[in-house]
Protein backbone atom coordinates (compact mmCIF):
# COMPACT_ATOMS: atom_id res chain seq x y z
CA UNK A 1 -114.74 186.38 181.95
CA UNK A 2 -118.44 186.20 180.36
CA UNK A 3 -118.34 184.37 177.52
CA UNK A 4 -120.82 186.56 175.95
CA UNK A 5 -118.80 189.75 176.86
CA UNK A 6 -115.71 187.73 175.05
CA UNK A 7 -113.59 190.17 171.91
CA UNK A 8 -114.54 187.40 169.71
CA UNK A 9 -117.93 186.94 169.81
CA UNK A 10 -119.19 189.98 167.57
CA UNK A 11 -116.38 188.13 164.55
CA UNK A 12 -117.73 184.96 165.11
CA UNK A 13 -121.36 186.24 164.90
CA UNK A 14 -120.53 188.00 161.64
CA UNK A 15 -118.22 185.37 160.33
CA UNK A 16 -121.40 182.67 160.85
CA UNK A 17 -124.02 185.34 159.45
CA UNK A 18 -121.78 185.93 156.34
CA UNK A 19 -121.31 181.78 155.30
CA UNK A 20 -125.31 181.01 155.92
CA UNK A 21 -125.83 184.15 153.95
CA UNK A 22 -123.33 183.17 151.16
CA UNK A 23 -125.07 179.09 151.49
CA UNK A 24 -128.38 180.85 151.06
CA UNK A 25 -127.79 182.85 148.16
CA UNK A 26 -126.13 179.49 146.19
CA UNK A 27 -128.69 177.65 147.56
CA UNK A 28 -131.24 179.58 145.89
CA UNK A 29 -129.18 180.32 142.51
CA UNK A 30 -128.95 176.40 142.51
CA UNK A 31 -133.03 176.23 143.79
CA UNK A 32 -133.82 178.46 140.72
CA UNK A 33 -131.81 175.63 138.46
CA UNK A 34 -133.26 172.68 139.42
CA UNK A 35 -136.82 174.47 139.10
CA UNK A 36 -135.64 175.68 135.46
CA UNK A 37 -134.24 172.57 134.42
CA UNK A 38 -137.14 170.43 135.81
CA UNK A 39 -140.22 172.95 133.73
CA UNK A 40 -138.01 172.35 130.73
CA UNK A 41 -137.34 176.11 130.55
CA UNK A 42 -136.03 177.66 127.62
CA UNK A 43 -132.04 178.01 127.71
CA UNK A 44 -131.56 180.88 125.53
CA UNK A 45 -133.94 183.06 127.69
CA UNK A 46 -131.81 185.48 129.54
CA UNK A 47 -132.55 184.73 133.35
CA UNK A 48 -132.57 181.24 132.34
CA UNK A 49 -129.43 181.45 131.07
CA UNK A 50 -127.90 183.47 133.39
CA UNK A 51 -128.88 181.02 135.98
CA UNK A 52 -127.39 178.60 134.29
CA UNK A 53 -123.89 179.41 134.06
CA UNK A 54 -123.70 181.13 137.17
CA UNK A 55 -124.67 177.87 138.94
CA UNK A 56 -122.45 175.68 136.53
CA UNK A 57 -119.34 175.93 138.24
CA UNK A 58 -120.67 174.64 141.57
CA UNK A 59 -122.90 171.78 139.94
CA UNK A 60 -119.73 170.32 137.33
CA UNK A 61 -117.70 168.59 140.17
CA UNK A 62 -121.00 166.82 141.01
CA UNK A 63 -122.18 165.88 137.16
CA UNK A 64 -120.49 162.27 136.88
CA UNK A 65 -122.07 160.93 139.91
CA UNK A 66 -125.70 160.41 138.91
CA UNK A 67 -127.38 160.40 135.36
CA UNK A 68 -129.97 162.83 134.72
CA UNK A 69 -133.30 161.70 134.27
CA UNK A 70 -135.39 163.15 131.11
CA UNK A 71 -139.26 162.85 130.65
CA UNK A 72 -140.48 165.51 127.52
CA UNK A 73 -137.60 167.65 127.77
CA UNK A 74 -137.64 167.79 131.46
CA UNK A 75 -134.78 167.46 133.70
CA UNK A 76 -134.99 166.56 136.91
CA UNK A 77 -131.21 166.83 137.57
CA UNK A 78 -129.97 164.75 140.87
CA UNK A 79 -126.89 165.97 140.28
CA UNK A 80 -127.81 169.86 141.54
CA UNK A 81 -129.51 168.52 144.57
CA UNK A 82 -126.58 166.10 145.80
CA UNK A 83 -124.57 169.74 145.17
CA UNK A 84 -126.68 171.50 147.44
CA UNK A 85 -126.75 169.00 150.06
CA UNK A 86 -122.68 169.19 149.84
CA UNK A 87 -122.72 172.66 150.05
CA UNK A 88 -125.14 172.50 153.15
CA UNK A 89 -122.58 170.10 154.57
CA UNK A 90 -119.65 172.14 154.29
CA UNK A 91 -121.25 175.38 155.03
CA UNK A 92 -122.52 174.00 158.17
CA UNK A 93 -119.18 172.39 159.41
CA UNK A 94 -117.36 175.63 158.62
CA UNK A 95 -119.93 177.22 160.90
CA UNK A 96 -118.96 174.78 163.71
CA UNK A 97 -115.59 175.28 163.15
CA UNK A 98 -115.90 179.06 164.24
CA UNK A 99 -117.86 177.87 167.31
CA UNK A 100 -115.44 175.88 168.67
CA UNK A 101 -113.37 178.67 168.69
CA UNK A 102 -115.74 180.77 170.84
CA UNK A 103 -114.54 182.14 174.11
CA UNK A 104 -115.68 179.79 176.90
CA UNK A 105 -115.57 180.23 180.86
CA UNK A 106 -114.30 177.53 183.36
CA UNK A 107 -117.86 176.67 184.51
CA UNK A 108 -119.98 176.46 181.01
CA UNK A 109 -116.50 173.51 179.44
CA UNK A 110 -117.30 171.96 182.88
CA UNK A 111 -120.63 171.67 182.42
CA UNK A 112 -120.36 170.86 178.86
CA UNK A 113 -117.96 168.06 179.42
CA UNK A 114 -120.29 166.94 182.33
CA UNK A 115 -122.70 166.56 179.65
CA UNK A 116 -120.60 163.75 177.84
């Protein structure tokens, strides 16, 4: 059987196209943060705002582990980055998770384990 003709390689396509697309979108939520945070921008605004506590959930766990650093009322916050770094991490081990379970044929494991 073709590996690329396998029943589970449209779900793994889509299941791998929906966690980089959900990475991407908290990447940038958490992008827009840092940027925000770092030109000092005003908190009550309302895009500023809503950035903010839409991104605070995934940047709390992370808020112990450095300090932030402060120069005129900017931030540049370490903590977001290390949290989008994590979330990089995770997203793309998830994604090799579903590739392992890909659908392979005799001859492309044998020539994958040749490779090792």
């Amino acid at each position: 059987m073709d590996s690329y003709n396998s029943p589970t390689t449209k779900p793994l396509l889509k299941g791998t196209q929906i966690v980089w697309y959900f990475l991407a979108l908290l990447e940038a939520l958490m992008a827009f943060r840092f940027v925000l945070k770092l030109m000092a921008a005003n908190s009550t605004a309302g895009f500023t705002n809503f950035i903010y506590v839409a991104t605070w959930p995934f940047v709390v766990p992370f808020n112990a582990v450095f300090s932030k650093t402060t120069v005129n009322g900017s931030i540049f916050e370490w903590t977001t980055l290390l949290a989008m770094l994590v979330y990089w991490l995770i997203a793309f081990a998830i994604v090799q998770l579903f590739l392992m379970s890909k659908t392979v044929s005799t001859s492309e494991a044998a020539s994958e384990l040749e490779k090792k």
